[in-house]
N, C-alpha and C. Protein backbone atom coordinates (compact mmCIF):
# COMPACT_ATOMS: atom_id res chain seq x y z
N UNK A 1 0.83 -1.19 0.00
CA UNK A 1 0.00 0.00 0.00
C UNK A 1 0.88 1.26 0.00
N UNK A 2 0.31 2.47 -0.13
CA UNK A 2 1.23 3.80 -0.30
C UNK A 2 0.89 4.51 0.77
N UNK A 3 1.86 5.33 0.88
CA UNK A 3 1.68 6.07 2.17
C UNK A 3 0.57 6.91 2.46
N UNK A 4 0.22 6.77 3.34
CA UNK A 4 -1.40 8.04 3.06
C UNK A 4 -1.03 8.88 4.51
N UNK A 5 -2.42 8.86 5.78
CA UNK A 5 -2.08 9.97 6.35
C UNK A 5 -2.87 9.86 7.64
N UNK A 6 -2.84 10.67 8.65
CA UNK A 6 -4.15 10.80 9.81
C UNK A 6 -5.42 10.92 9.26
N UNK A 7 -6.25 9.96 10.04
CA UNK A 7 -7.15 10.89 9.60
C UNK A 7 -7.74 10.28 11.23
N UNK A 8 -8.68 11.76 11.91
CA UNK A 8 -8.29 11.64 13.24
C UNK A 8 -7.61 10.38 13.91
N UNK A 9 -6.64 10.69 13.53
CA UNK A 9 -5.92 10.35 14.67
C UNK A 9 -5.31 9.13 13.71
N UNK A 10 -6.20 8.17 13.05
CA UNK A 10 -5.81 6.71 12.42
C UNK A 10 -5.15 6.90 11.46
N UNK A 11 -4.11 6.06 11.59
CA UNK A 11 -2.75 5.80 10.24
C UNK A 11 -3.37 5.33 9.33
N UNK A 12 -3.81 5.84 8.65
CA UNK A 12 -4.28 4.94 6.96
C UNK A 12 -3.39 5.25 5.85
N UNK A 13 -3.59 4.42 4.74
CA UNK A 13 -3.20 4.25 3.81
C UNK A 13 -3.71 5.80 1.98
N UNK A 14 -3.02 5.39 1.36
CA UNK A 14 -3.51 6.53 1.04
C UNK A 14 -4.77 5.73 0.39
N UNK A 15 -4.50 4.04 0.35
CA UNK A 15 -6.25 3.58 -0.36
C UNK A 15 -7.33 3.66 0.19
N UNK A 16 -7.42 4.04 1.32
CA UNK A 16 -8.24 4.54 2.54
C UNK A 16 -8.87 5.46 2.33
N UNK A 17 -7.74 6.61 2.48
CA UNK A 17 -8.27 7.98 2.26
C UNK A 17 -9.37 8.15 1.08
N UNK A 18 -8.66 7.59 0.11
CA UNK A 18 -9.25 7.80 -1.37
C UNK A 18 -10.91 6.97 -1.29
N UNK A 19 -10.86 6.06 -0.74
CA UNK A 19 -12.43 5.39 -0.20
C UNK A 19 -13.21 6.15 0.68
N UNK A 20 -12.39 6.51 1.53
CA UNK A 20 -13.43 7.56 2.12
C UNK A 20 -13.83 9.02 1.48
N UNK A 21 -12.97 9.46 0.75
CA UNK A 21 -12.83 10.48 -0.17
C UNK A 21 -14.31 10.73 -1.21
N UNK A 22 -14.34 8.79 -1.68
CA UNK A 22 -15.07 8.72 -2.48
C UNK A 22 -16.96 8.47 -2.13
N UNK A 23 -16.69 7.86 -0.51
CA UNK A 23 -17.50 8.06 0.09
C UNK A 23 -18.72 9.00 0.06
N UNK A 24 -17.53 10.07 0.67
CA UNK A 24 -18.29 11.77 0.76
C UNK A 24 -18.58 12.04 -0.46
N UNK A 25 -18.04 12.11 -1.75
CA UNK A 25 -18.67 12.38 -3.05
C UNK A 25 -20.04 11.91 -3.17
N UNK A 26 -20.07 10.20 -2.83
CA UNK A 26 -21.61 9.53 -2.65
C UNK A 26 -22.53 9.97 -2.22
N UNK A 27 -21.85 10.73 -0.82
CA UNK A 27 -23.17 11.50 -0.15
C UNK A 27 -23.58 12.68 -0.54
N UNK A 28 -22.55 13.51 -0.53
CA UNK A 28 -22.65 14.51 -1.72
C UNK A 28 -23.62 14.78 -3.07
N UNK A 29 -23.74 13.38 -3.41
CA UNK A 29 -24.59 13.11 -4.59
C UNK A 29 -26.31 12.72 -4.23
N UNK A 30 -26.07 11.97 -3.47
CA UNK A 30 -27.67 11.54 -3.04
C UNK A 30 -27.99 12.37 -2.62
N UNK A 31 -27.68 13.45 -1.74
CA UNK A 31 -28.05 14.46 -0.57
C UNK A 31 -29.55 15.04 -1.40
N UNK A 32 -29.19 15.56 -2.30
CA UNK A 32 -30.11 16.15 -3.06
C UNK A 32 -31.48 15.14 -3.24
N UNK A 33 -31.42 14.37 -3.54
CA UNK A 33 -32.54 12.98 -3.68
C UNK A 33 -33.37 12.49 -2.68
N UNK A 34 -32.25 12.40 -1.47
CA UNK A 34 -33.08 11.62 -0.05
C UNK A 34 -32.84 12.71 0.88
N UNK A 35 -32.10 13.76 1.24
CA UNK A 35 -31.88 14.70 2.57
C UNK A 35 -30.99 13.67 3.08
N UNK A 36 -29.74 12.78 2.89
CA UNK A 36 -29.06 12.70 3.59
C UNK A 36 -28.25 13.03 4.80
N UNK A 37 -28.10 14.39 4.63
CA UNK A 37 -27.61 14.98 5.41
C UNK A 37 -27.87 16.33 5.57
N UNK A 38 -27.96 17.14 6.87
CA UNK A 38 -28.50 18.74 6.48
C UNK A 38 -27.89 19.32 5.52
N UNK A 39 -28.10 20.53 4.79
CA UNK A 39 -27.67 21.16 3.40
C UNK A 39 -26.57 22.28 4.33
N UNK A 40 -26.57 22.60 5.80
CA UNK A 40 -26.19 23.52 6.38
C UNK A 40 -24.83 22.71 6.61
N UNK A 41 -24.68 21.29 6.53
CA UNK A 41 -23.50 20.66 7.35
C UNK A 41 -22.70 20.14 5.78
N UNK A 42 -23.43 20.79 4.70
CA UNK A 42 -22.82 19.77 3.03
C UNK A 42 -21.66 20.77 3.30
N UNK A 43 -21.32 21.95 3.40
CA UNK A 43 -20.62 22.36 3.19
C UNK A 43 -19.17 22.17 3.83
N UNK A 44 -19.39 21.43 5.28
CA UNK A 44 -18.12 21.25 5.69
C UNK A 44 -18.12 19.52 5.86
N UNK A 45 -19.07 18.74 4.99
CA UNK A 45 -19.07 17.61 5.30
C UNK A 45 -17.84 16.52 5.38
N UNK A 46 -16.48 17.21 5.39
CA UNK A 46 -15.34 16.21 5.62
C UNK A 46 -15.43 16.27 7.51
N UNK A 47 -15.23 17.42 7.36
CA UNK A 47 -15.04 17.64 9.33
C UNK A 47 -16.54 16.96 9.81
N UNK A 48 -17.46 17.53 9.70
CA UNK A 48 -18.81 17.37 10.16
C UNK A 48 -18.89 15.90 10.25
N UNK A 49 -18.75 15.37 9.48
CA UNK A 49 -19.26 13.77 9.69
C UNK A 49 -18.27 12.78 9.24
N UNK A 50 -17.08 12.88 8.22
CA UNK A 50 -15.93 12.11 8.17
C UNK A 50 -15.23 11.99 9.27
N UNK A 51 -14.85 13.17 9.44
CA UNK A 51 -13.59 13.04 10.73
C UNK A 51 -14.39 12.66 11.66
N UNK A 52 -15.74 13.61 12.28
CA UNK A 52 -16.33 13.09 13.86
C UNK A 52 -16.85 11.93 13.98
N UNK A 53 -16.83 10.79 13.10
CA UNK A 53 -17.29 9.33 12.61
C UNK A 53 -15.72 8.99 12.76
N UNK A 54 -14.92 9.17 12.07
CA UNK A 54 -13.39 8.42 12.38
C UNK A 54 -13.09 8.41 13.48
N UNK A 55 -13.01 9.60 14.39
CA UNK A 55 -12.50 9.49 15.96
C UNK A 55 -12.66 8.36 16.52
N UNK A 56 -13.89 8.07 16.08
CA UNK A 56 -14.79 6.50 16.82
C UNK A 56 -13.70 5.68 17.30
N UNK A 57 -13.35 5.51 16.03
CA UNK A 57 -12.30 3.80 15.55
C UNK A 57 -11.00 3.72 16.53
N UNK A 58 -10.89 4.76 17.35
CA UNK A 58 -9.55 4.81 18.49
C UNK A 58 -10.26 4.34 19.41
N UNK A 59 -11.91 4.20 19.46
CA UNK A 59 -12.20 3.04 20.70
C UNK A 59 -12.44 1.67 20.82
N UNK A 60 -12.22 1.19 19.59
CA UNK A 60 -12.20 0.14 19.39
C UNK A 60 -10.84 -1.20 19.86
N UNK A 61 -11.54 -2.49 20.88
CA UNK A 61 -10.31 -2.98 20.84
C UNK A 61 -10.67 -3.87 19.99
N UNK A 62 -8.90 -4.33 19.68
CA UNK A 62 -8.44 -5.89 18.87
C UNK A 62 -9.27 -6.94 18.90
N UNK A 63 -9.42 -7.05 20.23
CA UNK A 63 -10.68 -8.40 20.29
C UNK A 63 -11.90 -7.96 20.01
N UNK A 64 -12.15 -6.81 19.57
CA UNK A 64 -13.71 -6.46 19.42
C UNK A 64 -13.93 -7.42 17.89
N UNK A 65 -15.40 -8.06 17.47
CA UNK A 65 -15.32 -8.87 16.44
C UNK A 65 -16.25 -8.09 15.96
N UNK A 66 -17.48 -7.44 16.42
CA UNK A 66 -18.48 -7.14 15.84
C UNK A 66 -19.08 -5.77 15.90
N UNK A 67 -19.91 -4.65 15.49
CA UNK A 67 -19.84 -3.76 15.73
C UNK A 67 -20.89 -3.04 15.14
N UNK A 68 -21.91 -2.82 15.53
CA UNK A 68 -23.27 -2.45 15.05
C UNK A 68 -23.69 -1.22 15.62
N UNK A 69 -24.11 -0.39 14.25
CA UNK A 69 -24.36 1.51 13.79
C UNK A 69 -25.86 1.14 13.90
N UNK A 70 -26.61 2.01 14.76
CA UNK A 70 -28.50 2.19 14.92
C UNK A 70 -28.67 3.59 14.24
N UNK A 71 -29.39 3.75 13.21
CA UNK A 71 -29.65 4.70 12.67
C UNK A 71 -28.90 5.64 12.24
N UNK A 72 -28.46 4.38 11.54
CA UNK A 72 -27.30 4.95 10.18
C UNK A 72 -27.35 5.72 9.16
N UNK A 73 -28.89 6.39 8.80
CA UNK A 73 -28.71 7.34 8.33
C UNK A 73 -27.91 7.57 6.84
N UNK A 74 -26.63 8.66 6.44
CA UNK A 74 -26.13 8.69 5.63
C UNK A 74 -24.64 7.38 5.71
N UNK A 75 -24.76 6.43 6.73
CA UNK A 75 -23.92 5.66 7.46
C UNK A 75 -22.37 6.80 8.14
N UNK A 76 -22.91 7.23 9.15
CA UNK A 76 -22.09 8.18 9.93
C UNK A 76 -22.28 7.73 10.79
N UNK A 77 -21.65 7.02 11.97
CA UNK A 77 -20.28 6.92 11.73
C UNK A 77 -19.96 5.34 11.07
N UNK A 78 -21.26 4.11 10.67
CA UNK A 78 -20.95 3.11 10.58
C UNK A 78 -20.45 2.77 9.37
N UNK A 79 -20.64 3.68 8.39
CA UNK A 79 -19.73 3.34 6.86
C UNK A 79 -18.41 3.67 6.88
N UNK A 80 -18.30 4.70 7.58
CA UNK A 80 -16.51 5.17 7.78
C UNK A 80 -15.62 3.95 8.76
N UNK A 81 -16.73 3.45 9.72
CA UNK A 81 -16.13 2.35 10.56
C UNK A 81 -15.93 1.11 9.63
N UNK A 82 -16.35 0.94 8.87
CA UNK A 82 -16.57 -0.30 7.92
C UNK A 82 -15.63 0.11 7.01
N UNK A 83 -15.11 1.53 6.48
CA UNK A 83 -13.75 1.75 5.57
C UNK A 83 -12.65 1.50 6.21
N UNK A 84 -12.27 2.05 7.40
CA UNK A 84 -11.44 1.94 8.21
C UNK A 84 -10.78 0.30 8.41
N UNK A 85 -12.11 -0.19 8.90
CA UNK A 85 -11.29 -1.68 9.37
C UNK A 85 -11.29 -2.80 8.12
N UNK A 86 -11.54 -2.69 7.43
CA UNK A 86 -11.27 -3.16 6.27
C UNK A 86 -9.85 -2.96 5.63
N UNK A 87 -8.96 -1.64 6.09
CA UNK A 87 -8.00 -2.10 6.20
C UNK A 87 -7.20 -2.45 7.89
N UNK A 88 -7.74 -1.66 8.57
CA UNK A 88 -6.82 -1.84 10.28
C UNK A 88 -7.63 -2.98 10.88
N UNK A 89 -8.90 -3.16 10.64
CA UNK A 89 -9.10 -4.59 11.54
C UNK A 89 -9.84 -5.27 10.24
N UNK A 90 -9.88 -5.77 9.45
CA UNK A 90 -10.06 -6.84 8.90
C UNK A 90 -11.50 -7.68 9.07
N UNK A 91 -11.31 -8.25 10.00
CA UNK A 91 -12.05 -9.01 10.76
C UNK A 91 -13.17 -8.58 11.61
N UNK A 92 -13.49 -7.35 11.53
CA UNK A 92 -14.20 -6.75 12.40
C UNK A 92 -16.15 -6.82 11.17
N UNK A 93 -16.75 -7.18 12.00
CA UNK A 93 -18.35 -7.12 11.03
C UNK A 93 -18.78 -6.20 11.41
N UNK A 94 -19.14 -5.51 10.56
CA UNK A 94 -20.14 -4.18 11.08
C UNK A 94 -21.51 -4.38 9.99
N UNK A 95 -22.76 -4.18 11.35
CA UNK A 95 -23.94 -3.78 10.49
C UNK A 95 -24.62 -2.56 11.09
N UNK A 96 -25.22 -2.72 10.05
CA UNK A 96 -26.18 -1.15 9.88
C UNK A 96 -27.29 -1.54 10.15
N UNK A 97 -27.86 -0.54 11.30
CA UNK A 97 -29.70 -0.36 11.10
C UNK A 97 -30.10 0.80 10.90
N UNK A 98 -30.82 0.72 9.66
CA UNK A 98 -31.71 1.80 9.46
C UNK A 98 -32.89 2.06 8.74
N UNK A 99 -34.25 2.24 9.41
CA UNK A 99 -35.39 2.22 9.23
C UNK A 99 -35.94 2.84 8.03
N UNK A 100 -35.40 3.67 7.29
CA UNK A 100 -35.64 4.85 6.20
C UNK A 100 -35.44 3.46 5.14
N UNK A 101 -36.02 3.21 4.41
CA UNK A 101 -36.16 2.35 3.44
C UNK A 101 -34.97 3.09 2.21
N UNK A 102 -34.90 4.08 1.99
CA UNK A 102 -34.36 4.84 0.86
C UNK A 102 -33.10 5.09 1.47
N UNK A 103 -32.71 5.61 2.91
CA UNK A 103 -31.37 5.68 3.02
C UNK A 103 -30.83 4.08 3.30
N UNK A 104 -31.81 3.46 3.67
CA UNK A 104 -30.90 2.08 3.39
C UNK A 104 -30.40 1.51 2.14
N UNK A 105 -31.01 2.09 0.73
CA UNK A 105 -30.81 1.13 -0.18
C UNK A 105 -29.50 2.47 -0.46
N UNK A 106 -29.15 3.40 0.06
CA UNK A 106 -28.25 4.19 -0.23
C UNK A 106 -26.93 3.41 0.50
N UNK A 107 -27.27 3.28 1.87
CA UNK A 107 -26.38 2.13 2.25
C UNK A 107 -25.75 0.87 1.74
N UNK A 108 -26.54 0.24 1.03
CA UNK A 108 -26.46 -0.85 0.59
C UNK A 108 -25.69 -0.69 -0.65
N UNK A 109 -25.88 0.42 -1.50
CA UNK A 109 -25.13 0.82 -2.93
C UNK A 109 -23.69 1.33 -2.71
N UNK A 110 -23.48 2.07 -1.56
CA UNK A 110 -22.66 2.61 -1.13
C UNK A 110 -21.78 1.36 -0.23
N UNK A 111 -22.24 0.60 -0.02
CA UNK A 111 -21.11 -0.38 0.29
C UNK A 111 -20.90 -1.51 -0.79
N UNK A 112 -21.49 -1.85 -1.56
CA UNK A 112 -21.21 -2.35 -2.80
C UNK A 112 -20.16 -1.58 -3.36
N UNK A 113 -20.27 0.09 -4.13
CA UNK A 113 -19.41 0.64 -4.43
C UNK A 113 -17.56 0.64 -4.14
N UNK A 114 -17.61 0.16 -2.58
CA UNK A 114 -17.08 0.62 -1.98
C UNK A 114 -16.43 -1.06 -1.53
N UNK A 115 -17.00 -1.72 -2.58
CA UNK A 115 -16.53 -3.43 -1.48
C UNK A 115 -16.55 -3.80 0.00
N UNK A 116 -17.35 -3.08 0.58
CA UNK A 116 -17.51 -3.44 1.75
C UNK A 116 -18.19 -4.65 2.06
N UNK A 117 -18.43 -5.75 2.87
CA UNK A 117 -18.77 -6.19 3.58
C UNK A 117 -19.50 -6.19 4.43
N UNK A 118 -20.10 -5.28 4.43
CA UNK A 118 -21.26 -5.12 5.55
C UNK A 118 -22.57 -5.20 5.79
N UNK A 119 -23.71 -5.08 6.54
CA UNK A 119 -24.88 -5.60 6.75
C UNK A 119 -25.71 -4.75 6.88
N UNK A 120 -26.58 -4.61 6.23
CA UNK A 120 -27.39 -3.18 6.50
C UNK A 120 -28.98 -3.90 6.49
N UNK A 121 -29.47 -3.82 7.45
CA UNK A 121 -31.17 -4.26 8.04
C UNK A 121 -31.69 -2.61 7.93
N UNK A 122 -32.91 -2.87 7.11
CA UNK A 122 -33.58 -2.06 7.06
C UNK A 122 -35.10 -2.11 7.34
N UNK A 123 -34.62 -1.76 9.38
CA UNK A 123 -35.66 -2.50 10.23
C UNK A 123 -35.80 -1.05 11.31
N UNK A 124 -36.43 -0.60 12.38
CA UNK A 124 -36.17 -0.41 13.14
C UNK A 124 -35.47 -1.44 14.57
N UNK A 125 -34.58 -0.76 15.30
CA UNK A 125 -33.79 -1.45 15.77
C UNK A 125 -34.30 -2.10 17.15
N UNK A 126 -35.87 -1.99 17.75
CA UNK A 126 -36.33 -2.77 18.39
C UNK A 126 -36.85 -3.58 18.11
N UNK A 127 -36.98 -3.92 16.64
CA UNK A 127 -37.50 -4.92 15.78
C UNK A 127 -36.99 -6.07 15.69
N UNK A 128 -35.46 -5.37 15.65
CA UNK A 128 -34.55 -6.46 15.33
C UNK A 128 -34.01 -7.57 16.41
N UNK A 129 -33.78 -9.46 16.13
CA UNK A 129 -33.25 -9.91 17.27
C UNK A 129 -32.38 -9.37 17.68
N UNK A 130 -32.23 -9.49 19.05
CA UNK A 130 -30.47 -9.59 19.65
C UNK A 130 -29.65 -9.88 18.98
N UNK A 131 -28.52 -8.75 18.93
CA UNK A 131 -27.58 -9.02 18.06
C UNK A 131 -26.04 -9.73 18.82
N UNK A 132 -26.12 -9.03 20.00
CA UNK A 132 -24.57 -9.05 21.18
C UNK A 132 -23.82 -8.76 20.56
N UNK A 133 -23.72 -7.47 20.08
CA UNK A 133 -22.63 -7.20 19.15
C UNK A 133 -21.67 -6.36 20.15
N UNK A 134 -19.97 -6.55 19.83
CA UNK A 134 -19.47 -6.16 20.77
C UNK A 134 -19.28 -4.39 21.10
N UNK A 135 -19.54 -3.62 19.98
CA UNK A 135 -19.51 -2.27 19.94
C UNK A 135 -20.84 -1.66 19.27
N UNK A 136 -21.60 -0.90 20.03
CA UNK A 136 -22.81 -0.54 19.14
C UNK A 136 -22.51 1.04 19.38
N UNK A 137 -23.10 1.77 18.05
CA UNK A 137 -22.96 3.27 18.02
C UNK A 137 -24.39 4.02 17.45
N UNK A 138 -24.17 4.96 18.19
CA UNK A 138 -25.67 6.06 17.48
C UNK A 138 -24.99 7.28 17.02
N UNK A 139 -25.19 7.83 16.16
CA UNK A 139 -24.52 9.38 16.11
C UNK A 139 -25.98 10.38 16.30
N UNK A 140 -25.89 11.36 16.71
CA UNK A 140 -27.16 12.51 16.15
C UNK A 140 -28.82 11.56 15.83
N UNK A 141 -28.55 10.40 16.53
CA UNK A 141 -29.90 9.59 16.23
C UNK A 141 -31.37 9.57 17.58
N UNK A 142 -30.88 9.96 18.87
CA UNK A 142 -31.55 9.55 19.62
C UNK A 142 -30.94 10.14 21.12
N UNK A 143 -31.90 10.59 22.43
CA UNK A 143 -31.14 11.00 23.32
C UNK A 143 -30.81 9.67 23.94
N UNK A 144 -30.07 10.02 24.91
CA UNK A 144 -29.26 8.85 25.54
C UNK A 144 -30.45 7.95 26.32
N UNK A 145 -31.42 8.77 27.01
CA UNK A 145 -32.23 8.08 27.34
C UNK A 145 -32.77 6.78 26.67
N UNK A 146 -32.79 7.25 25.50
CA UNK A 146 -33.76 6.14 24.30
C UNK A 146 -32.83 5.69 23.46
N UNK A 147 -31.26 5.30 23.98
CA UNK A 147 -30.65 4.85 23.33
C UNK A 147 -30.47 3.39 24.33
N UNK A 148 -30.42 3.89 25.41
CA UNK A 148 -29.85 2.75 26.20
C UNK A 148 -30.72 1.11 26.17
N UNK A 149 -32.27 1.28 26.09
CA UNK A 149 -33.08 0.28 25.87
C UNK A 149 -32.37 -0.45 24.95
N UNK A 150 -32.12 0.48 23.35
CA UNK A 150 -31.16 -0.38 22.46
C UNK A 150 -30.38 -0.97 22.74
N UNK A 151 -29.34 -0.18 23.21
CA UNK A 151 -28.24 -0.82 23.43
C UNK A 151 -28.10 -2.17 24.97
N UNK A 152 -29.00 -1.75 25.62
CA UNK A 152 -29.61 -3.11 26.73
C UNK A 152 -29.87 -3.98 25.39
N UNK A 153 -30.68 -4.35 24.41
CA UNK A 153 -30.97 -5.14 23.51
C UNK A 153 -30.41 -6.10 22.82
N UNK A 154 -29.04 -5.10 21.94
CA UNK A 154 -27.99 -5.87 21.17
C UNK A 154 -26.76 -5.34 21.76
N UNK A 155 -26.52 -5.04 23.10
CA UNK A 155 -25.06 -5.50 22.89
C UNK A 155 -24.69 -6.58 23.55
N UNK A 156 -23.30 -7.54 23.47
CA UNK A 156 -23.19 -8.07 24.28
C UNK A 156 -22.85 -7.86 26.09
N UNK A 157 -22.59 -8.89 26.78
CA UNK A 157 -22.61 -8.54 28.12
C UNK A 157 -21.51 -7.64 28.56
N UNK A 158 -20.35 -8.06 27.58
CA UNK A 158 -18.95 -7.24 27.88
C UNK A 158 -19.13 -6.01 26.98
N UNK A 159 -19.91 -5.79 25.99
CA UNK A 159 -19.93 -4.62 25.35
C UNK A 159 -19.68 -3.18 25.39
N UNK A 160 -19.63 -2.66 24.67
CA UNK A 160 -19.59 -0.93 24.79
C UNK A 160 -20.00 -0.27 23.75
N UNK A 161 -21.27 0.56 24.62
CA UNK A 161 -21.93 1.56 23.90
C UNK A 161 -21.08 3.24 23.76
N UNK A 162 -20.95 3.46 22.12
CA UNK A 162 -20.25 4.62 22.23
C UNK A 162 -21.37 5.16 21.18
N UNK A 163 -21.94 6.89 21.96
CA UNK A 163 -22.42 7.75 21.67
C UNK A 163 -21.78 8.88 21.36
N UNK A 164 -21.36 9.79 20.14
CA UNK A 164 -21.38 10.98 20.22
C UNK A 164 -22.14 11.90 20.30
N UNK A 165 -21.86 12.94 21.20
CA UNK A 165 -23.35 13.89 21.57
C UNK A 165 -22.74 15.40 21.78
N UNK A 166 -23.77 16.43 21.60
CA UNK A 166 -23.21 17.24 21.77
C UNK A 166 -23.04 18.30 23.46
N UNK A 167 -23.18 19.54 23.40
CA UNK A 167 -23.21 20.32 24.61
C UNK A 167 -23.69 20.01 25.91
N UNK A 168 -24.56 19.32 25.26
CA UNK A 168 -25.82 19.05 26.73
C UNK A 168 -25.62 17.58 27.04
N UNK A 169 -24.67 17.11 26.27
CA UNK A 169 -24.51 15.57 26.80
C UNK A 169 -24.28 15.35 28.48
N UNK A 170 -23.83 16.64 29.40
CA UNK A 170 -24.06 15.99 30.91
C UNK A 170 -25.45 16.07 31.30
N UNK A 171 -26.72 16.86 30.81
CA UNK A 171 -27.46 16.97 31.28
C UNK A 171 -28.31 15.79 30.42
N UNK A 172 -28.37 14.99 29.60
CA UNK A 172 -28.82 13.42 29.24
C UNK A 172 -28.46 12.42 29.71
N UNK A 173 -26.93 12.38 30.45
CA UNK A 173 -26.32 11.55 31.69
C UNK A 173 -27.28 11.88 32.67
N UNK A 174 -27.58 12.85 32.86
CA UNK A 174 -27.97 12.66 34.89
C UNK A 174 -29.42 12.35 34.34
N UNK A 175 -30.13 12.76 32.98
CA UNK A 175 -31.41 12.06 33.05
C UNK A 175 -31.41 10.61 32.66
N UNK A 176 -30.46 10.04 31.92
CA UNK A 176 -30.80 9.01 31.97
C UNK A 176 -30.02 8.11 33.14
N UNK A 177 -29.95 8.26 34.17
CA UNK A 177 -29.20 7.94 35.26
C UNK A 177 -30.60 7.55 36.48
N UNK A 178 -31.22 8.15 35.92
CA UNK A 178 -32.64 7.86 36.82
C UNK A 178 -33.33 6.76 36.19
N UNK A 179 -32.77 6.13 35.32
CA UNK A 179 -33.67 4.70 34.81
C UNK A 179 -32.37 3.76 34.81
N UNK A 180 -31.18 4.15 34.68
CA UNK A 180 -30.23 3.46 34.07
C UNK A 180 -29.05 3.56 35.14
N UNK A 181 -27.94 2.52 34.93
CA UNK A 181 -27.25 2.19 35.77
C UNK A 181 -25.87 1.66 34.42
N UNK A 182 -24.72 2.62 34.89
CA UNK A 182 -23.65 2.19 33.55
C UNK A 182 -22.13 2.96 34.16
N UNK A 183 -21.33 2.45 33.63
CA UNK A 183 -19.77 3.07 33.59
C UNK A 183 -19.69 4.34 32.63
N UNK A 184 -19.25 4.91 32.74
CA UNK A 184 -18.88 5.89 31.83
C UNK A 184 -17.51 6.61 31.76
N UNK A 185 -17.07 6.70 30.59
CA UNK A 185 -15.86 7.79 29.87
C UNK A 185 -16.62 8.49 29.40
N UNK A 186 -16.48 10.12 29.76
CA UNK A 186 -16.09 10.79 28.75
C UNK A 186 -15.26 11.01 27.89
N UNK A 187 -14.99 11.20 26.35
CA UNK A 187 -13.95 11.64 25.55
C UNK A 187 -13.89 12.87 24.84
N UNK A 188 -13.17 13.90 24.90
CA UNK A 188 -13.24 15.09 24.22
C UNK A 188 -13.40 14.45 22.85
N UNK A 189 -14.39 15.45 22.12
CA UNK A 189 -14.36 15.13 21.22
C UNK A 189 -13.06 15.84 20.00
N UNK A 190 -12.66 15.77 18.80
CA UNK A 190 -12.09 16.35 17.93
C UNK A 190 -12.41 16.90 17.32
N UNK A 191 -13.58 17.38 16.50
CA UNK A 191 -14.01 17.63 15.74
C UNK A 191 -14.90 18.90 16.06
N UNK A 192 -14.72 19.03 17.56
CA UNK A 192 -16.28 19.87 18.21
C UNK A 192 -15.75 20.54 19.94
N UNK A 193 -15.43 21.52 20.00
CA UNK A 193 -14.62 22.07 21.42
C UNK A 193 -16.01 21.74 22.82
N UNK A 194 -17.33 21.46 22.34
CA UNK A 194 -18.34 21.30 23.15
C UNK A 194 -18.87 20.35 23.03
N UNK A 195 -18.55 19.21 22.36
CA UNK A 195 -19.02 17.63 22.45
C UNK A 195 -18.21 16.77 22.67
N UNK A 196 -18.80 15.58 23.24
CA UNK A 196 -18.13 14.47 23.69
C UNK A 196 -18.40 13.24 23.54
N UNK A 197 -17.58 11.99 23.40
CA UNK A 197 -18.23 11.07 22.66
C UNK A 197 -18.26 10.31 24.27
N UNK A 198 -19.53 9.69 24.44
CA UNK A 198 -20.00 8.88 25.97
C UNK A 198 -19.06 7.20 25.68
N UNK A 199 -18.94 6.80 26.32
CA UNK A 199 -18.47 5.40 26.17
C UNK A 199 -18.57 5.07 27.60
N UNK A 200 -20.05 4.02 27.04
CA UNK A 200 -20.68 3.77 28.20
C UNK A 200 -20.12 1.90 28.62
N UNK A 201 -20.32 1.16 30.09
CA UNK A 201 -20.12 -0.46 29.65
C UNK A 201 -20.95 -0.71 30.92
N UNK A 202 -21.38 -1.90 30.98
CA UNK A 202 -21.68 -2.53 31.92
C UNK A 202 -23.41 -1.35 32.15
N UNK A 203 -24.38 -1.53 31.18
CA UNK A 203 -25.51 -0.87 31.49
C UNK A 203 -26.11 -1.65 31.87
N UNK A 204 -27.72 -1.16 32.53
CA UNK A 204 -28.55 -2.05 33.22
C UNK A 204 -29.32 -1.02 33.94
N UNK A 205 -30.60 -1.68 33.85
CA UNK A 205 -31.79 -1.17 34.08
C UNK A 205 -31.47 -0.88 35.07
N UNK A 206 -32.07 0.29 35.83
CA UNK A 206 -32.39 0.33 37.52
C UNK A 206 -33.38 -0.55 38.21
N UNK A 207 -33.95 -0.95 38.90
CA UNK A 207 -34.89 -1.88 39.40
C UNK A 207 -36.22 -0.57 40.11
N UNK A 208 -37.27 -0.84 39.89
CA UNK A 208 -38.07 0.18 40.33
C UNK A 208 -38.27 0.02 41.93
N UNK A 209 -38.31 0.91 42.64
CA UNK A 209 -39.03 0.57 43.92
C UNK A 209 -39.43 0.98 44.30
């Protein structure tokens, strides 16, 4: 392979870059067709959703095998996760859920394009069985509150739920802290001086009493 470059933070190749490169053109293109993405965020869409979707992939460990995106949307961050380890983890499965019938078949073209490997259900994600997948992600999909049921759902027992969120992400911690019971990291985010990506483990209902 040839030398390529950071991209937050991850050593890639320059065949990388150029996939993800070609990526954003994809979205770029549909945007107009389905609303992929806001028309306010097309303009800086490398930072906006390339890079703050790449950061992800520095939480990922070695032994992680599996790795499932809920409302994937334009696949932010789960198509960039699926470019990435295709070359740095290989072995890693990533699927997609997403309910929009039309951004899924955008998904689905867009990883064809792109030789990916990946799985895209075009279900809502309480629909779907248990997955125990070892990393599950939401971007801009859902507050934390109404993420965690999900992620109680399909991840596995050792799992980790990683959310990026923005400003108000402490004040969706302490509300969802009144139903829910979990570890937490914060991580500065890169891409954003007022967001942070949650990386939550070990969740679980509270018990009512």
């Amino acid at each position: 392979m040839t030398a390529g470059q950071l991209i937050a933070g991850v050593d890639v190749s320059r065949e990388t870059v150029d996939k993800l490169r070609f990526f954003e053109a994809l979205v770029r293109r549909w945007t107009p067709a389905i609303n992929l993405i806001s028309p306010s965020s097309i303009l800086d869409l490398w930072g906006r959703h390339v890079i703050d979707s790449a950061q992800l992939f520095h939480l990922l460990t070695k032994d992680s095998s599996s790795w499932l995106d809920v409302g994937s949307g334009a696949g932010f961050p789960g198509l960039v996760i699926a470019i990435l380890a295709r070359e740095k983890q290989p072995s890693l499965e990533v699927t997609l859920i997403e309910s929009d019938q039309r951004k899924a078949t955008f998904l689905r073209e867009a990883a064809r394009q792109l030789s990916l490997e990946c799985k895209v259900l075009a279900q809502r994600a309480e629909t779907v069985p248990p997955i125990g997948a070892d990393v599950l992600s939401a971007r801009a999909f859902s507050s934390l509150s109404s993420l965690l049921p999900i992620a109680d759902r399909h991840l596995a027992a050792s799992g980790t739920a990683i959310f990026p969120k923005g400003k108000t992400w402490r004040d969706e911690v302490e509300e969802a802290r009144k139903g829910w019971s979990f570890t937490l990291d914060a991580v500065q985010s890169v891409s954003d001086e007022d967001a942070a990506i949650l990386v939550l483990r070990e969740i679980a209902r509270v018990p009512h009493r």
